[in-house]
Protein backbone atom coordinates (compact mmCIF):
# COMPACT_ATOMS: atom_id res chain seq x y z
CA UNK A 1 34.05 -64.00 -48.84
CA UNK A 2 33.23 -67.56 -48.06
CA UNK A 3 31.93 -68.44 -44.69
CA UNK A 4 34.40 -71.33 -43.06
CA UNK A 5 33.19 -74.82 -42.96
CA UNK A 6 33.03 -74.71 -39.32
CA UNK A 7 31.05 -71.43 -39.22
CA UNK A 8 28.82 -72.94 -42.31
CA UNK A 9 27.86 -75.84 -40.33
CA UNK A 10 27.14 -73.99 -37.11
CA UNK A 11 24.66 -72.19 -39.30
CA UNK A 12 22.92 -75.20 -40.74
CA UNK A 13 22.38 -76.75 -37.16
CA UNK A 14 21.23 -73.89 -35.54
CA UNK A 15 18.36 -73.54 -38.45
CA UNK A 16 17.57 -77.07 -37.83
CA UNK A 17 17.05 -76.77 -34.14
CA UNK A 18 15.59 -73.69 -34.44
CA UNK A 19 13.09 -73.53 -37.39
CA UNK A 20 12.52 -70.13 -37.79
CA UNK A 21 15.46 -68.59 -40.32
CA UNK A 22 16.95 -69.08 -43.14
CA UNK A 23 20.22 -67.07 -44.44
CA UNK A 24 21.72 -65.25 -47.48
CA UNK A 25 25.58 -63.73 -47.59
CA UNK A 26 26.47 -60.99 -49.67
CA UNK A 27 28.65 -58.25 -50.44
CA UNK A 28 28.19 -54.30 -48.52
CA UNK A 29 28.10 -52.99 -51.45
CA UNK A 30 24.85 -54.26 -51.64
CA UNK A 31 23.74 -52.48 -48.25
CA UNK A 32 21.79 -49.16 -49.01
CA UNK A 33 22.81 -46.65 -46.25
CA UNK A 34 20.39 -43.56 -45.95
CA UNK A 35 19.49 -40.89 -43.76
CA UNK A 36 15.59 -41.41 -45.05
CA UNK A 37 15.81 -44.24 -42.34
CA UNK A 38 16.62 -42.17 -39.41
CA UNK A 39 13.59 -39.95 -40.39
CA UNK A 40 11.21 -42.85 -40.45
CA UNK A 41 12.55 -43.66 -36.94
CA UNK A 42 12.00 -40.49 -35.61
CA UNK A 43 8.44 -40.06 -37.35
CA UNK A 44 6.68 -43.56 -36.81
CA UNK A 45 8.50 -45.67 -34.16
CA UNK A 46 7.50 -45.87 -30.40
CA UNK A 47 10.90 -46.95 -29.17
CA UNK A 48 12.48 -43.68 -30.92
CA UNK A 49 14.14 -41.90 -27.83
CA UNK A 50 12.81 -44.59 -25.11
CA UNK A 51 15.40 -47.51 -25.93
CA UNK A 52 19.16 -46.97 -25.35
CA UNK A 53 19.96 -48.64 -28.83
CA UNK A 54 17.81 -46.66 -30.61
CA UNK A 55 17.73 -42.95 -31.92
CA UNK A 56 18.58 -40.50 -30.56
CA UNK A 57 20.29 -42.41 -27.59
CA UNK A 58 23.88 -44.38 -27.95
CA UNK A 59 23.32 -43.98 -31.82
CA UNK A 60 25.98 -42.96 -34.47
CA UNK A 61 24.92 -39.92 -36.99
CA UNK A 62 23.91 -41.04 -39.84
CA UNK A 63 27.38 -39.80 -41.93
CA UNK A 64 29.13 -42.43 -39.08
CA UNK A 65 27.21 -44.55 -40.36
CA UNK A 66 27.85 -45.08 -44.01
CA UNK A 67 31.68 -44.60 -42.70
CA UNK A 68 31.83 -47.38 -40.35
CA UNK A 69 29.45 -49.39 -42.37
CA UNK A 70 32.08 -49.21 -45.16
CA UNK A 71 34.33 -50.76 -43.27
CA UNK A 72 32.61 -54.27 -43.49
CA UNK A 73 33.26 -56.47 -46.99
CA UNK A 74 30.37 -59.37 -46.20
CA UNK A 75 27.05 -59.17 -44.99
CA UNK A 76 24.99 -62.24 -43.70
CA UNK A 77 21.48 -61.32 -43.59
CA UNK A 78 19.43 -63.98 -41.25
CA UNK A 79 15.64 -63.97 -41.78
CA UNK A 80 13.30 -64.92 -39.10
CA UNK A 81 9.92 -66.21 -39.50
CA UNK A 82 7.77 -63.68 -36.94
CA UNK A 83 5.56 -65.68 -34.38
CA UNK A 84 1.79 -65.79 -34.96
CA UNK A 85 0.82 -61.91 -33.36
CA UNK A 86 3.48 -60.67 -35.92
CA UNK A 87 6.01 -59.69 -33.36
CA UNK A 88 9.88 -60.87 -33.64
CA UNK A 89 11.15 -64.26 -32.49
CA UNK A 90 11.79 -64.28 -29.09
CA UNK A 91 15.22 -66.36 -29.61
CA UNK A 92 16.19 -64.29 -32.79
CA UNK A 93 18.71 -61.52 -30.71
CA UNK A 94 19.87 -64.58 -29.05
CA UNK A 95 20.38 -66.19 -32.58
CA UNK A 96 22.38 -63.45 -34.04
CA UNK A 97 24.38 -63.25 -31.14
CA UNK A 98 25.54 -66.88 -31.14
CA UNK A 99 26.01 -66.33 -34.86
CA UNK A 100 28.66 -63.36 -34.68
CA UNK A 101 30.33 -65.25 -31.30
CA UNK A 102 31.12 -67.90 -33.67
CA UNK A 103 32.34 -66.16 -36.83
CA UNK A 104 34.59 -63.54 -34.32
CA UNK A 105 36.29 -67.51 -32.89
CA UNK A 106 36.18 -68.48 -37.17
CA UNK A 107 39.20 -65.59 -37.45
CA UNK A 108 36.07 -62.70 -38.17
CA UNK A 109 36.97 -60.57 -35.09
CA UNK A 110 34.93 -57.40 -35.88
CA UNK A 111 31.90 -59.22 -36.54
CA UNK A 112 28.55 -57.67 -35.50
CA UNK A 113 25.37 -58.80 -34.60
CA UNK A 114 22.25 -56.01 -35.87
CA UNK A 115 18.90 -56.59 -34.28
CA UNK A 116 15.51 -56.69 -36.42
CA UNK A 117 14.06 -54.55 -33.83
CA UNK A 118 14.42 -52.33 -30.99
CA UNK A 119 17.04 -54.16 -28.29
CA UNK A 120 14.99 -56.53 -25.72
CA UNK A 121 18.44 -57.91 -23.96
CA UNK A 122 16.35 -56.05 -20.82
CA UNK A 123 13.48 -57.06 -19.27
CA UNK A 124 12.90 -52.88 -19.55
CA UNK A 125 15.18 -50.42 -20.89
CA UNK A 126 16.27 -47.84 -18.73
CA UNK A 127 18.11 -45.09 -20.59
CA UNK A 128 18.59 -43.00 -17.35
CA UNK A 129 20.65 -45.95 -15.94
CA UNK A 130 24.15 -47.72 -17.32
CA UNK A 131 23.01 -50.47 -20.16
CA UNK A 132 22.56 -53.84 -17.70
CA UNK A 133 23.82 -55.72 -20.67
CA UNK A 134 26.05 -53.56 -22.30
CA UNK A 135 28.05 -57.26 -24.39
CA UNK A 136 24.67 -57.91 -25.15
CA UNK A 137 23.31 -54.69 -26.37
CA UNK A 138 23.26 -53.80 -30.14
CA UNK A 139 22.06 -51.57 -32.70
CA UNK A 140 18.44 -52.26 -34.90
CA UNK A 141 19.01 -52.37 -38.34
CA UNK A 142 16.73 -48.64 -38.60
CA UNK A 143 19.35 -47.21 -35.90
CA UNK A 144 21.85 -47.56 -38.56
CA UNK A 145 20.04 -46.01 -41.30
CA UNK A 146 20.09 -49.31 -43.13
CA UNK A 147 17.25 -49.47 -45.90
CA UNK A 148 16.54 -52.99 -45.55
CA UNK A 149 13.88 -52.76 -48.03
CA UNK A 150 15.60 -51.25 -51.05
CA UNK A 151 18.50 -53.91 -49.84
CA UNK A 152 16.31 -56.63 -50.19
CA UNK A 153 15.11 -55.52 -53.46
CA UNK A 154 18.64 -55.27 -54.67
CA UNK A 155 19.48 -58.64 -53.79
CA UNK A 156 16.06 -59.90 -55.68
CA UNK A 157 14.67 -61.24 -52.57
CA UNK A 158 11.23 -60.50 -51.69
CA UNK A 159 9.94 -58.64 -48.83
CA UNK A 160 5.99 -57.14 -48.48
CA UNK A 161 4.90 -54.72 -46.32
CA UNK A 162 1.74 -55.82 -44.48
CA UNK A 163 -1.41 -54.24 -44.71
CA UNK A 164 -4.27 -56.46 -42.86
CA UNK A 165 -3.03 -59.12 -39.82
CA UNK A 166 -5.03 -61.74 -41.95
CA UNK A 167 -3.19 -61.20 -45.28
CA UNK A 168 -1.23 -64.37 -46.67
CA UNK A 169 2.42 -64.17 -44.80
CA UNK A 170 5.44 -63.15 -46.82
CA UNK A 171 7.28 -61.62 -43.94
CA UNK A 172 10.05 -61.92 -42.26
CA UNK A 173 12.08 -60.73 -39.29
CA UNK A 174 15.51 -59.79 -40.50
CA UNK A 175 18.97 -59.18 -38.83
CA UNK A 176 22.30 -58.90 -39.84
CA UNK A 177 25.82 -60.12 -39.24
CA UNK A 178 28.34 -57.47 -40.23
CA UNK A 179 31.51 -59.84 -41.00
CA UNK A 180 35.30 -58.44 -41.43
């Protein structure tokens, strides 16, 4: 699939105004969908159980998952260049929300927006209440047992995990634009 002119150009303007991402499309058969994910979620995140859009709250199993995963044919992947503490752009849900608004009015109707991290469309997530910003509100790319990694490898692109806070960067913040 080919992105639209329109939706191409959107793109390119919002990187230049932005300056923190750059962009790759490619095909969901290059997505690696595993369970191994959920585990890491459950066994080394602090959000796991605390956020509404993450594990085990609002979440699909991970066998509902691969299915509605299959569903998609195109993948955008949007990487974000992390601010100077290492933590995600502040714009970058923002950013992938004004992305999949404009490919669902370029004819892509079930597209959808996956954070990098944890959703922060709240001030403070209150999973005891109704979601404040349930239009907002989506799924990390972990709650959806995607190996970004091992997809990143597969699409030759280069991703290190970080060991010191001083070491050279070569990381990025990435989301996803499911497109169908």
């Amino acid at each position: 699939m080919d992105l639209s002119p329109d939706l191409t150009q959107h793109l390119q303007s919002l990187m230049i105004a932005e300056e923190c991402f750059d962009y790759t499309l490619f095909s969901m058969e290059k997505l690696i969908i595993t369970p191994k994910v959920r585990l890491k979620c459950m066994y080394g995140c602090k959000n796991y159980g605390i956020q509404r859009k993450c594990p085990p709250n609002d979440t699909l199993s991970p066998e509902q998952c691969k299915n509605y995963l299959k569903e998609y044919s195109t993948v955008l992947l949007v990487r974000f260049v992390p601010e100077r503490d290492f933590s995600a752009p502040v714009n970058s849900q923002s950013i992938l929300l004004e992305i999949e608004r404009k490919a669902m009015l370029n004819n892509l109707r079930f597209s959808l927006a996956i954070f990098p991290t944890h959703c922060h469309q709240c001030d403070r997530c209150n999973i005891s209440q109704e979601c404040e910003k349930p239009l907002q509100a989506r799924p990390s790319i972990s709650s959806l047992c995607i190996d970004i990694l091992g997809t990143l490898e597969k699409l030759g692109l280069q991703q290190k995990i970080l060991t010191t806070r001083d070491q050279p960067q070569e990381f990025y913040y990435l989301g996803l634009i499911l497109l169908e």
